[in-house]
N, C-alpha and C. Protein backbone atom coordinates (compact mmCIF):
# COMPACT_ATOMS: atom_id res chain seq x y z
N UNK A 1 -1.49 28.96 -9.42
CA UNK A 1 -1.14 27.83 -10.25
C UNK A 1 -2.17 26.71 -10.00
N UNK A 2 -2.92 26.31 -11.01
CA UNK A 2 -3.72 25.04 -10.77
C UNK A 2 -3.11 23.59 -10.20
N UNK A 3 -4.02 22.88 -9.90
CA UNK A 3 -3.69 21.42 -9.53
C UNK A 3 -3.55 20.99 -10.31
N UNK A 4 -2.26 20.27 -10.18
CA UNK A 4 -2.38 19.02 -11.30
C UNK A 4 -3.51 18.10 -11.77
N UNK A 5 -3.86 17.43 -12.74
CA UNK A 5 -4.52 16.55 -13.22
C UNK A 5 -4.62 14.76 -12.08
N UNK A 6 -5.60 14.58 -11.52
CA UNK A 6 -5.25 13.03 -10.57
C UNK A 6 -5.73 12.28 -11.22
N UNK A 7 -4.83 11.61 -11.50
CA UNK A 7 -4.85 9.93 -12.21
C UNK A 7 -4.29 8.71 -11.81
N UNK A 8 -5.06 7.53 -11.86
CA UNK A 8 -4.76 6.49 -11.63
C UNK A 8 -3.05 6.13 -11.57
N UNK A 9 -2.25 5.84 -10.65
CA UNK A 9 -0.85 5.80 -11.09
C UNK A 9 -0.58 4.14 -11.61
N UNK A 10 0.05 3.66 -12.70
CA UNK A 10 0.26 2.53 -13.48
C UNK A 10 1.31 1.84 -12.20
N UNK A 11 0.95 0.61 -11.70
CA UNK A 11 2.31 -0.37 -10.98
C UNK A 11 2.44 -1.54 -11.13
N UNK A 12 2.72 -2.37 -10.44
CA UNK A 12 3.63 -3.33 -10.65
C UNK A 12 4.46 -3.80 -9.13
N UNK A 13 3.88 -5.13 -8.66
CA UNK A 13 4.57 -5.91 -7.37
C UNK A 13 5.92 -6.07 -7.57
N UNK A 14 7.02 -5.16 -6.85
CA UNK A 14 8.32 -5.32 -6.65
C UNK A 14 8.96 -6.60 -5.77
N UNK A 15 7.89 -6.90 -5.03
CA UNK A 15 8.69 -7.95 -4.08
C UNK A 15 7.67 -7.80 -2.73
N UNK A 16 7.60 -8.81 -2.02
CA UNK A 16 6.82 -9.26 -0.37
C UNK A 16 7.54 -10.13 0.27
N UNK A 17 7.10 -9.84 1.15
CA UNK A 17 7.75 -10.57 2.27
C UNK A 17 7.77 -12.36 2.08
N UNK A 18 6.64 -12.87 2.09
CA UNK A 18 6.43 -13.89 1.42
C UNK A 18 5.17 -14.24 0.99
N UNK A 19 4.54 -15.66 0.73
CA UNK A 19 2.94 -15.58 0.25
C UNK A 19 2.74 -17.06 1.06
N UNK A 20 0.81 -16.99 0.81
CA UNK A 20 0.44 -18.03 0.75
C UNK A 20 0.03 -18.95 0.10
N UNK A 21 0.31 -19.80 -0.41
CA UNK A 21 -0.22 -20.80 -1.37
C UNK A 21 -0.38 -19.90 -2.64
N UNK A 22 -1.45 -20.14 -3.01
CA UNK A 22 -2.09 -19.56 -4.27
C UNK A 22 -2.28 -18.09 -4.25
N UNK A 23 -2.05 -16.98 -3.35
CA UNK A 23 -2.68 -15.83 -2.73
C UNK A 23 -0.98 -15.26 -2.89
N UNK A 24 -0.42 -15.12 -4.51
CA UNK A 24 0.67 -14.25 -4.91
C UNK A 24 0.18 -12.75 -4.81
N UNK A 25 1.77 -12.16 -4.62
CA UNK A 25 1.20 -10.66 -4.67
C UNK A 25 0.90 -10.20 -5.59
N UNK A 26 0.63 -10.72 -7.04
CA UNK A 26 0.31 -10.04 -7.88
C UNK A 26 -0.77 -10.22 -8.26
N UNK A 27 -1.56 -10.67 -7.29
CA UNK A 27 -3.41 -10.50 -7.03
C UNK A 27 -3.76 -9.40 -7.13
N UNK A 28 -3.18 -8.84 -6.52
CA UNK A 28 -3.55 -7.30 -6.20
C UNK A 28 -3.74 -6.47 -6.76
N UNK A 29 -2.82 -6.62 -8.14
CA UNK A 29 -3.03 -6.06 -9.52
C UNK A 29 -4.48 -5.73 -9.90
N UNK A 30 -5.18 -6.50 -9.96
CA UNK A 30 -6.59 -5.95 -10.01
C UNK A 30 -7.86 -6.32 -8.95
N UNK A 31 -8.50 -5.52 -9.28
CA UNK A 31 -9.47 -5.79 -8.08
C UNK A 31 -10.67 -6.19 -8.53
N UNK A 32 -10.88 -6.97 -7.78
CA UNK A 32 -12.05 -8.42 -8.14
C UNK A 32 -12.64 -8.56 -6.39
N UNK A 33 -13.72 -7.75 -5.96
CA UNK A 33 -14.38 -7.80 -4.78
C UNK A 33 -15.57 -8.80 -4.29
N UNK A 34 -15.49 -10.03 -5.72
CA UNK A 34 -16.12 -11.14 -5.71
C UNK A 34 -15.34 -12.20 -5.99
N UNK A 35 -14.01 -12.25 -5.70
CA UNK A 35 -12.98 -13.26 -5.73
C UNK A 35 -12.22 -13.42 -4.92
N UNK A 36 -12.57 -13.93 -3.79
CA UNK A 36 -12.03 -14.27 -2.42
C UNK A 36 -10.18 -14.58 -2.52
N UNK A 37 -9.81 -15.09 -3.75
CA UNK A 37 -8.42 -15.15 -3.96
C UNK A 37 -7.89 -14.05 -4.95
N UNK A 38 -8.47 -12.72 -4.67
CA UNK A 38 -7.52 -11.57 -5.40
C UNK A 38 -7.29 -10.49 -4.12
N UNK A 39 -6.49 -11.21 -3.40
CA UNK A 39 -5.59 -10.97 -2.25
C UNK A 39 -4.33 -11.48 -2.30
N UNK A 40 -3.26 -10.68 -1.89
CA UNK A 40 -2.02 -11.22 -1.36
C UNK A 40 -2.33 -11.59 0.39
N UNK A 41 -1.77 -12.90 0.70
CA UNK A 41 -1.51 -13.13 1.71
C UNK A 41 -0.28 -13.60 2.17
N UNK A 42 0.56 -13.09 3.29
CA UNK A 42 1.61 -13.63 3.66
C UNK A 42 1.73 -14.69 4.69
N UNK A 43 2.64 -15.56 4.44
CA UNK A 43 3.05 -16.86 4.93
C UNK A 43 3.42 -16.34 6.52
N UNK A 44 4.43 -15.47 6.70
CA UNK A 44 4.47 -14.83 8.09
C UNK A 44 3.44 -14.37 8.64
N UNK A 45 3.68 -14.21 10.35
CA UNK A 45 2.78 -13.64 10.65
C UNK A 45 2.80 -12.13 10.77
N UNK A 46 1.90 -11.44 11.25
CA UNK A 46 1.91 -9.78 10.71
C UNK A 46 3.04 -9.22 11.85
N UNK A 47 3.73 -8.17 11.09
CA UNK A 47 4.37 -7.84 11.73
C UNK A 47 4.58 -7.16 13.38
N UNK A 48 5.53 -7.81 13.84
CA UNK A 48 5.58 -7.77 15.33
C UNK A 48 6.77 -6.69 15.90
N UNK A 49 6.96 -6.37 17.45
CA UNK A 49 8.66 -5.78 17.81
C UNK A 49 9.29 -6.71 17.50
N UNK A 50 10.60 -7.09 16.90
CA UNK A 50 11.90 -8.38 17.09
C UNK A 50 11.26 -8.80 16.31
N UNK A 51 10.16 -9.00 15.43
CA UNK A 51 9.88 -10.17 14.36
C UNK A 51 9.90 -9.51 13.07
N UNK A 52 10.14 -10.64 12.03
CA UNK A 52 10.16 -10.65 10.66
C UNK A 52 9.18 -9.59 10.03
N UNK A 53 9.55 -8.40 9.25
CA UNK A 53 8.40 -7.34 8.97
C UNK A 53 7.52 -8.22 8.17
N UNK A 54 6.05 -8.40 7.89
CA UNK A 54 5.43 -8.63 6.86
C UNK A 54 5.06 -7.50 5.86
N UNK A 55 5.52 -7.46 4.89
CA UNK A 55 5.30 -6.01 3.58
C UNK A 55 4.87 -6.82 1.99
N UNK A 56 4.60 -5.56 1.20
CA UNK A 56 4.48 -5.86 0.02
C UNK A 56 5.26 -4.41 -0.44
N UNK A 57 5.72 -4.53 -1.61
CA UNK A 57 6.64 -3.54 -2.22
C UNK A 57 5.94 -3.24 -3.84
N UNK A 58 5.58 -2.34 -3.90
CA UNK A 58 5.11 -1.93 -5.15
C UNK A 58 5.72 -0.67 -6.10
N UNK A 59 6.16 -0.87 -7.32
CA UNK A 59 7.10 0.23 -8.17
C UNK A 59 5.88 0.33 -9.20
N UNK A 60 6.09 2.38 -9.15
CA UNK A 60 5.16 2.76 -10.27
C UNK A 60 6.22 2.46 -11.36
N UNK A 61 5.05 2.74 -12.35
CA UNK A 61 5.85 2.60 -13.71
C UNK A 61 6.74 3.78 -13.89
N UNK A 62 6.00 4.72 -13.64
CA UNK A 62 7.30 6.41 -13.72
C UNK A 62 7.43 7.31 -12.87
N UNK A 63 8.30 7.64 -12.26
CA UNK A 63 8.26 8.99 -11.03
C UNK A 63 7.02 9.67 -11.00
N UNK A 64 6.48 9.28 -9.28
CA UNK A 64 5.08 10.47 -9.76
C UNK A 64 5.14 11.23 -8.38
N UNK A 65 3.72 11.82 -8.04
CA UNK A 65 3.75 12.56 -6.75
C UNK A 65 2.13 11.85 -6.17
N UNK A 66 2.63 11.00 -5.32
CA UNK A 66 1.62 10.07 -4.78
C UNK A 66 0.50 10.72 -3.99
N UNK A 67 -0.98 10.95 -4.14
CA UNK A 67 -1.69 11.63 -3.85
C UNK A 67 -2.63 11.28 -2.62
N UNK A 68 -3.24 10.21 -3.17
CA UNK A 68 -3.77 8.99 -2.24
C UNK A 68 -3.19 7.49 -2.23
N UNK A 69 -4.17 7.28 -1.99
CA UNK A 69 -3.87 5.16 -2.11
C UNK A 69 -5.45 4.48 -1.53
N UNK A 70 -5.76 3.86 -2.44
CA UNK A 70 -6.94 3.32 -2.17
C UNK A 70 -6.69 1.56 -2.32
N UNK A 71 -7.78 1.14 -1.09
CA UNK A 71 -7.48 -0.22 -0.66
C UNK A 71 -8.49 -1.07 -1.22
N UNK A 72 -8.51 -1.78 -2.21
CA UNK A 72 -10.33 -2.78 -2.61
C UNK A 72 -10.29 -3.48 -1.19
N UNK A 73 -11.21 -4.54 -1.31
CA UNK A 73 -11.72 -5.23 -0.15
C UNK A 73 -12.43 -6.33 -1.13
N UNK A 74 -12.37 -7.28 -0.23
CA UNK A 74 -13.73 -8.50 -0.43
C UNK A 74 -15.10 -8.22 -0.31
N UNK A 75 -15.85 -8.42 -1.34
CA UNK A 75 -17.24 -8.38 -1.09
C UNK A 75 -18.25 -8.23 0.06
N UNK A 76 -17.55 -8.69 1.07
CA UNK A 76 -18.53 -8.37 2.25
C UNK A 76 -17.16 -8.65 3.27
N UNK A 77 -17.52 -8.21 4.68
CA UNK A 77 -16.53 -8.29 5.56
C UNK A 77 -15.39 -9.82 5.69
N UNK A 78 -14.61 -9.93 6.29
CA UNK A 78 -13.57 -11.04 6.03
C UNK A 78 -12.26 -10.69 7.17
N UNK A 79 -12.55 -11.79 8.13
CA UNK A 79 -11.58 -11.87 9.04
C UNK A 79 -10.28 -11.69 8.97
N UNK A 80 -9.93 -11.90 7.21
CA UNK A 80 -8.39 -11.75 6.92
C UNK A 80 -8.18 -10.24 6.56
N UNK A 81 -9.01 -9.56 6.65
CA UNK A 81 -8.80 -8.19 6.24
C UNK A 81 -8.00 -7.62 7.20
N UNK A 82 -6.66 -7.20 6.61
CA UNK A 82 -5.81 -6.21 7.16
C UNK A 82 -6.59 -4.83 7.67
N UNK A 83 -5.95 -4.63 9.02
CA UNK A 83 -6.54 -3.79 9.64
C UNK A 83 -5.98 -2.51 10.15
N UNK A 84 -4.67 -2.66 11.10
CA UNK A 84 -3.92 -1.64 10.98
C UNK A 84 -2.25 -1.59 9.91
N UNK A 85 -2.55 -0.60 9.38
CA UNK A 85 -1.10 -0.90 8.66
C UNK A 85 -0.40 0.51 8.17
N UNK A 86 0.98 0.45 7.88
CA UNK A 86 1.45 1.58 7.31
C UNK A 86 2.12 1.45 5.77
N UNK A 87 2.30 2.99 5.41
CA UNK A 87 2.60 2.90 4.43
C UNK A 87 3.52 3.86 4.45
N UNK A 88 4.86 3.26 3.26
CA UNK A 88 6.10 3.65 2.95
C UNK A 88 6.43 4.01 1.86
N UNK A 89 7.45 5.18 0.99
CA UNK A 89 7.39 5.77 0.20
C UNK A 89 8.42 6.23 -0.10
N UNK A 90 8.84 6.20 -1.32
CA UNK A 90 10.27 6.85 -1.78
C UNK A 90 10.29 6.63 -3.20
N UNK A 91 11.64 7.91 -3.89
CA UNK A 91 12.07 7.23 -5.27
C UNK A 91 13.18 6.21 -5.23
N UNK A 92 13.59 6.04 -3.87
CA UNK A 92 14.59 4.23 -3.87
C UNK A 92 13.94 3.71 -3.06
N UNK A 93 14.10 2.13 -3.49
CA UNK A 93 13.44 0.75 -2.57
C UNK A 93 14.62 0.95 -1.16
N UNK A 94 15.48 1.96 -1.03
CA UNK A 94 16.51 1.47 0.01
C UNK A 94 16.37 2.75 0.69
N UNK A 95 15.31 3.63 0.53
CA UNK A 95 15.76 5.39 1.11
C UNK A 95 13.94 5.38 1.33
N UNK A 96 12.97 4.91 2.25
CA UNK A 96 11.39 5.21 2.42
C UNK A 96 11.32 5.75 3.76
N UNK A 97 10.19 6.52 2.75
CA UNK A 97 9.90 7.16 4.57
C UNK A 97 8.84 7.00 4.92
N UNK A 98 8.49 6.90 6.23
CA UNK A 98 6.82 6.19 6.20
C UNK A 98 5.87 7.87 6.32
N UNK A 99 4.99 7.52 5.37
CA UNK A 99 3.60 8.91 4.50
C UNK A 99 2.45 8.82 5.51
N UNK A 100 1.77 7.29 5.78
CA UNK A 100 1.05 7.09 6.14
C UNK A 100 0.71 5.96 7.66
N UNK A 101 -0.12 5.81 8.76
CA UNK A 101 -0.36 4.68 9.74
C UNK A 101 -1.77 5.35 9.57
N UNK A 102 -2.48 4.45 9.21
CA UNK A 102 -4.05 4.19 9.57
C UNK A 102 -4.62 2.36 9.71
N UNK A 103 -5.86 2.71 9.63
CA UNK A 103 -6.82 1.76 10.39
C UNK A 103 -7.74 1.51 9.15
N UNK A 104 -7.80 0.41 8.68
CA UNK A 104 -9.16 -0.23 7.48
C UNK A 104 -10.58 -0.32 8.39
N UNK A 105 -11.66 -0.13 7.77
CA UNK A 105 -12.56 -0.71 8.38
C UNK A 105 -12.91 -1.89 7.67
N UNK A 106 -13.46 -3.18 8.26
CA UNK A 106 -13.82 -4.06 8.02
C UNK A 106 -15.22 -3.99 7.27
N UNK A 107 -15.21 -3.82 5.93
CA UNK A 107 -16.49 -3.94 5.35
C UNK A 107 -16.23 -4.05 4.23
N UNK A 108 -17.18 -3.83 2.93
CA UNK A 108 -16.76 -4.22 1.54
C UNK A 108 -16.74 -3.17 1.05
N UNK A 109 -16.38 -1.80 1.55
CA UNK A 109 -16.24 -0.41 1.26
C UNK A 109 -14.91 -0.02 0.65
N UNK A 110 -14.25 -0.33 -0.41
CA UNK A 110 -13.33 -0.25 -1.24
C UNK A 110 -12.71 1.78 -0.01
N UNK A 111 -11.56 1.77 0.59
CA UNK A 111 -11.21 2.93 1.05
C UNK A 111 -9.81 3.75 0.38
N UNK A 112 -10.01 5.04 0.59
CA UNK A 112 -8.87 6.00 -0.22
C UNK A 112 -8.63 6.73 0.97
N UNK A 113 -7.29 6.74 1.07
CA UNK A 113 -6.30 7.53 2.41
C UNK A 113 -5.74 8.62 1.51
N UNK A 114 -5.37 9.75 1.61
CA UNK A 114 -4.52 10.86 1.90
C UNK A 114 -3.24 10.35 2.03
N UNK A 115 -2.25 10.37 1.14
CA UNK A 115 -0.84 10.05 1.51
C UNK A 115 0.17 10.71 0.44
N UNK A 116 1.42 11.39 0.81
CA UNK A 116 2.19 11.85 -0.26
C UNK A 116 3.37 12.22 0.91
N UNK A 117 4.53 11.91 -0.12
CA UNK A 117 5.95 12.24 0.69
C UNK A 117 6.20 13.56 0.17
N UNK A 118 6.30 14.36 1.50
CA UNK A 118 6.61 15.85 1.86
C UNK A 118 7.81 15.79 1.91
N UNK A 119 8.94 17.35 1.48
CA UNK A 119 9.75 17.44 1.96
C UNK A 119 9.95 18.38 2.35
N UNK A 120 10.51 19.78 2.98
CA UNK A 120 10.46 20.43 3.79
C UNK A 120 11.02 20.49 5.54
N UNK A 121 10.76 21.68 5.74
CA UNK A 121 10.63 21.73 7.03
C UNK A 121 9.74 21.28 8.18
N UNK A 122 8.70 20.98 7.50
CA UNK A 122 7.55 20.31 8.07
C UNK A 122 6.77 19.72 7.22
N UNK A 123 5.47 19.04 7.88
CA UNK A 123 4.53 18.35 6.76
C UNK A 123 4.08 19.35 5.73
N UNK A 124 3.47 20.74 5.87
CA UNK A 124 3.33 21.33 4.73
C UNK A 124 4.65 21.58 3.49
N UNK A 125 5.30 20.58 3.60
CA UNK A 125 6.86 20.72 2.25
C UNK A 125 6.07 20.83 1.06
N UNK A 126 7.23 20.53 0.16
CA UNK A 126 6.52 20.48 -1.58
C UNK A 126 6.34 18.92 -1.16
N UNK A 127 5.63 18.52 -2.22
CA UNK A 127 5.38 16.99 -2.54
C UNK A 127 6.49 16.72 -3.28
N UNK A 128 6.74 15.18 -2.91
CA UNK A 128 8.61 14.82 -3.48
C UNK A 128 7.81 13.04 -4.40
N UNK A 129 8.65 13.49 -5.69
CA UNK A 129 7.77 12.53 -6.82
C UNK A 129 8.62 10.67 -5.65
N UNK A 130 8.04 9.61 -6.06
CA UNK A 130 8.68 8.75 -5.56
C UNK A 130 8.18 7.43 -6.90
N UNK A 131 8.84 6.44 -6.40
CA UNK A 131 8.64 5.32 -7.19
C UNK A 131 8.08 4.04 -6.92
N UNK A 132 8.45 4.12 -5.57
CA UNK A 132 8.56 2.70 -4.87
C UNK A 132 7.26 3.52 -3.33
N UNK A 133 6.28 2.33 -3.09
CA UNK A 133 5.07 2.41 -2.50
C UNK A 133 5.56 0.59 -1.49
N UNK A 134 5.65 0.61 -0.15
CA UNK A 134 5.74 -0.24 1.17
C UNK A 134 4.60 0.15 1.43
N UNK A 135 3.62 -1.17 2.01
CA UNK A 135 2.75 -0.93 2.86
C UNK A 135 2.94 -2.42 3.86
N UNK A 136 2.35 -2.48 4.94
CA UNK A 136 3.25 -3.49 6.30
C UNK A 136 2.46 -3.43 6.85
N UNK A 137 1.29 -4.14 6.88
CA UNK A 137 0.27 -4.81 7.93
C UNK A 137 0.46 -4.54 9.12
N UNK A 138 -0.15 -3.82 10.28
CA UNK A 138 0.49 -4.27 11.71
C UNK A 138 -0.75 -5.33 12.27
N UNK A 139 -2.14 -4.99 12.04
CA UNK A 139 -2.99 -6.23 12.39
C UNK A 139 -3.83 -6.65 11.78
């Protein structure tokens, strides 16, 4: 049986933790790597043990089977660049399971991770379609 067709998946900012000033989450929406304010930034600080999670919550437009996830970046390196973080996944905002924990590198290298919610007996399961995409800064 062939692979499916990979395409861009259509979304939309469900909700964050909170923001900064002008730096809403729905920056993110497009990517502009020469516009220092097409970032979400949160008002909290990144998430800690015992402290307030910092997240962003993102809903595709239609049930899909999440393949990757790719991160833009700022034009050239930038101290605010999130560095370690994970990512969360489900077809409910109330039922995620975390897909992904990696590491950004600091550069203007737009990056694509490997990520999809398995179900099964182990990580080789079928791929399980989801809706809702968490990702949570840790530094």
């Amino acid at each position: 049986m062939p692979e499916p067709e990979v395409v861009r998946l259509d979304y939309e900012v469900s909700g964050c933790s909170s923001q900064l000033g002008d730096f809403d989450a729905d920056r993110i929406l497009v990517d502009r790597p020469l516009d220092s304010r097409s970032r979400w930034c949160s008002a909290l600080l990144l998430s800690a043990p015992g402290g307030a999670p910092t997240w962003i919550r993102l809903r595709l437009k239609r049930l899909s089977v999440l393949k990757s996830i790719t991160f833009g970046k700022f034009h050239e390196g930038h101290p605010c660049t999130v560095k370690k973080f994970k990512v969360f996944a489900g077809a409910d905002k109330r039922y995620m399971e975390e897909i992904l924990c990696a590491t950004l590198v600091n550069n203007n290298k737009s990056e694509t991770f490997s990520a999809g919610l398995k179900k099964g007996p182990d990580s080789k399961g079928f791929p399980s379609p989801i809706k809702y995409i968490e990702i949570v800064p840790l530094s």
